[in-house]
C-alpha atoms as a PDB file:
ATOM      1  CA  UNK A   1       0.000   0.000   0.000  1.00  0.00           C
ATOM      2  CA  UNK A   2       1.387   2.978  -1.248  1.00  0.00           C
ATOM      3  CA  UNK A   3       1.442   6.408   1.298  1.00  0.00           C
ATOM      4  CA  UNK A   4      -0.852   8.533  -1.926  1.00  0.00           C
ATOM      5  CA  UNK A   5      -3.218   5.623  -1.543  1.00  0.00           C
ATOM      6  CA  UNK A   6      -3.761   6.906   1.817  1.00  0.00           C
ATOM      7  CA  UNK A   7      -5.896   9.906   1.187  1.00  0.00           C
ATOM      8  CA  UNK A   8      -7.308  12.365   4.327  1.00  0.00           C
ATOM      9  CA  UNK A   9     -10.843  11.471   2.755  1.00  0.00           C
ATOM     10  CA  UNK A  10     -10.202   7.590   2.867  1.00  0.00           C
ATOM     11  CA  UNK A  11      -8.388   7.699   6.281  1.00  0.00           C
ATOM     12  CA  UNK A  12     -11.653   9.299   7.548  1.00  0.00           C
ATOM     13  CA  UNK A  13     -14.175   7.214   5.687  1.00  0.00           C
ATOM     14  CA  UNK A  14     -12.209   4.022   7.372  1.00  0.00           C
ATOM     15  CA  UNK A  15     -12.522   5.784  11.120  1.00  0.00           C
ATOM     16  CA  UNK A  16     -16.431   6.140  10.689  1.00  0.00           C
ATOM     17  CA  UNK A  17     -16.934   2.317   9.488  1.00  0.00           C
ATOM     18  CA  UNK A  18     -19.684   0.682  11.316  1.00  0.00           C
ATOM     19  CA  UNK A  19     -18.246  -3.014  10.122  1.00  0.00           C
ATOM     20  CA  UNK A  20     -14.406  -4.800   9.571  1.00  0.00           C
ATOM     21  CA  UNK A  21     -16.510  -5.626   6.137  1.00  0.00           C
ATOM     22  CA  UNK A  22     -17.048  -1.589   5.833  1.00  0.00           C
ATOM     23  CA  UNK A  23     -13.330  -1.383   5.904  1.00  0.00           C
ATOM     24  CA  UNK A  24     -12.611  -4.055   3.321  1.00  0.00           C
ATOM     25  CA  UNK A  25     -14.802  -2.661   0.488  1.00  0.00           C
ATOM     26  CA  UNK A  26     -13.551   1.042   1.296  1.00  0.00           C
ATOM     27  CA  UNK A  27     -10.078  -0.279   0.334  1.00  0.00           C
ATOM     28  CA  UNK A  28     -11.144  -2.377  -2.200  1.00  0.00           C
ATOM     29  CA  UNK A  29     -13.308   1.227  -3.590  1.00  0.00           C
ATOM     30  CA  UNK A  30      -9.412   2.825  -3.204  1.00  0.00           C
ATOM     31  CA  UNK A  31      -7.330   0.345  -5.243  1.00  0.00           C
ATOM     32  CA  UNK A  32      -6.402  -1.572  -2.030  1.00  0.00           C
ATOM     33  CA  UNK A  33      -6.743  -4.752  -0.338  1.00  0.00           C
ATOM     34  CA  UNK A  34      -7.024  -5.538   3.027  1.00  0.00           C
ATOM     35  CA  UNK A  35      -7.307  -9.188   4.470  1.00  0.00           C
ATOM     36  CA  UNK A  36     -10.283  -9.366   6.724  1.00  0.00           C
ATOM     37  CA  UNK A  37      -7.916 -10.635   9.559  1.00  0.00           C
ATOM     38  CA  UNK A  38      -6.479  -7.050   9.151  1.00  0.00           C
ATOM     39  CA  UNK A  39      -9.461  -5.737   8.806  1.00  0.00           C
ATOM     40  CA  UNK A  40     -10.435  -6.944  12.177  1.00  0.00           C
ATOM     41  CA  UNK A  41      -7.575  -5.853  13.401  1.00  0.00           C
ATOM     42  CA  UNK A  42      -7.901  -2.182  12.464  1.00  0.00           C
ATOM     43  CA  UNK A  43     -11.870  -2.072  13.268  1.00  0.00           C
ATOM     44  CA  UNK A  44     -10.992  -3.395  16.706  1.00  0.00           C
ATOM     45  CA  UNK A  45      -8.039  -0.609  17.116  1.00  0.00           C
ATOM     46  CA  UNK A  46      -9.985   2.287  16.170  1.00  0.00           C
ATOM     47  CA  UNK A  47     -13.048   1.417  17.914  1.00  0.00           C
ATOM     48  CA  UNK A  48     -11.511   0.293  21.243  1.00  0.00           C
ATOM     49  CA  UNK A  49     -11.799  -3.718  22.133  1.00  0.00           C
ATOM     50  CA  UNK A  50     -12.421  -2.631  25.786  1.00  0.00           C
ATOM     51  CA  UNK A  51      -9.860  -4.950  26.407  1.00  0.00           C
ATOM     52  CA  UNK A  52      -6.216  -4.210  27.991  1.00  0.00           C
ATOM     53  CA  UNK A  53      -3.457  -6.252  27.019  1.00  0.00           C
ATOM     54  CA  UNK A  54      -0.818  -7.643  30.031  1.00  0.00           C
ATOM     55  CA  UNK A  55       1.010  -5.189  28.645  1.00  0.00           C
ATOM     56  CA  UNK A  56      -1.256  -2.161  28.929  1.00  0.00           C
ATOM     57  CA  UNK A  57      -2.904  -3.312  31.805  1.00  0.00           C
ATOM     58  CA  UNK A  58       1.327  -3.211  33.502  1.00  0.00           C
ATOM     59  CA  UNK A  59       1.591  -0.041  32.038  1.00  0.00           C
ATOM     60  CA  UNK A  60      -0.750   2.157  33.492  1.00  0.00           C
ATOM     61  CA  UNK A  61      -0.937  -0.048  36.867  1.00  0.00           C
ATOM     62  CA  UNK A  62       1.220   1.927  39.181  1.00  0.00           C
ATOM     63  CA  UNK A  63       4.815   2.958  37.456  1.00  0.00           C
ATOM     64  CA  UNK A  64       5.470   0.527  34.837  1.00  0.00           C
ATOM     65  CA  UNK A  65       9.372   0.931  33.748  1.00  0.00           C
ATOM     66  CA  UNK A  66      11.004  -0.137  30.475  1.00  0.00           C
ATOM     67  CA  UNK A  67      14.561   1.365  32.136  1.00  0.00           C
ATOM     68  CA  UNK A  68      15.552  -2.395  32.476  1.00  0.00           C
ATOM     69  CA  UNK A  69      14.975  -3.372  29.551  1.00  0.00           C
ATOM     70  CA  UNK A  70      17.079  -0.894  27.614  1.00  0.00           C
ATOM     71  CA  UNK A  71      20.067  -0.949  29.737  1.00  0.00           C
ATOM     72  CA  UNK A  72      22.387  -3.510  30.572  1.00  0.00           C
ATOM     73  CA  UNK A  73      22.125  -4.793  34.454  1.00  0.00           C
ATOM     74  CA  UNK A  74      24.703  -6.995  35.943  1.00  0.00           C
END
């Protein structure tokens, strides 16, 4: 997928999609393809899963740190 593909117009058409099928025919419309699976995967992201990953959930549950994991402890 080409970046002139991705036009302001179809970035907001694909944000007010009621449906992962929505999203699939929008970039089929465009000239693009999207897999359903990625389709999915996009609806769910813009829309919110109400789910946290383990990740997210460790993140905002009192002072998650990365510093260990980007330096070198003995």
């Amino acid at each position: 997928m080409t970046s002139e593909k991705l036009t302001q117009e179809f970035i907001k058409k694909v944000s007010m999609a009621k449906s992962p099928e929505e999203i699939v025919a929008l970039a089929k419309e465009n000239g693009m393809e999207f897999s359903e699976e990625k389709a999915k995967a996009l609806f769910a992201h813009l829309n919110g899963s109400g789910e946290l990953s383990d990740d997210d959930l460790s993140a905002v549950a009192g002072g998650y740190n990365r510093w260990w994991e980007w330096n070198d402890l003995p």
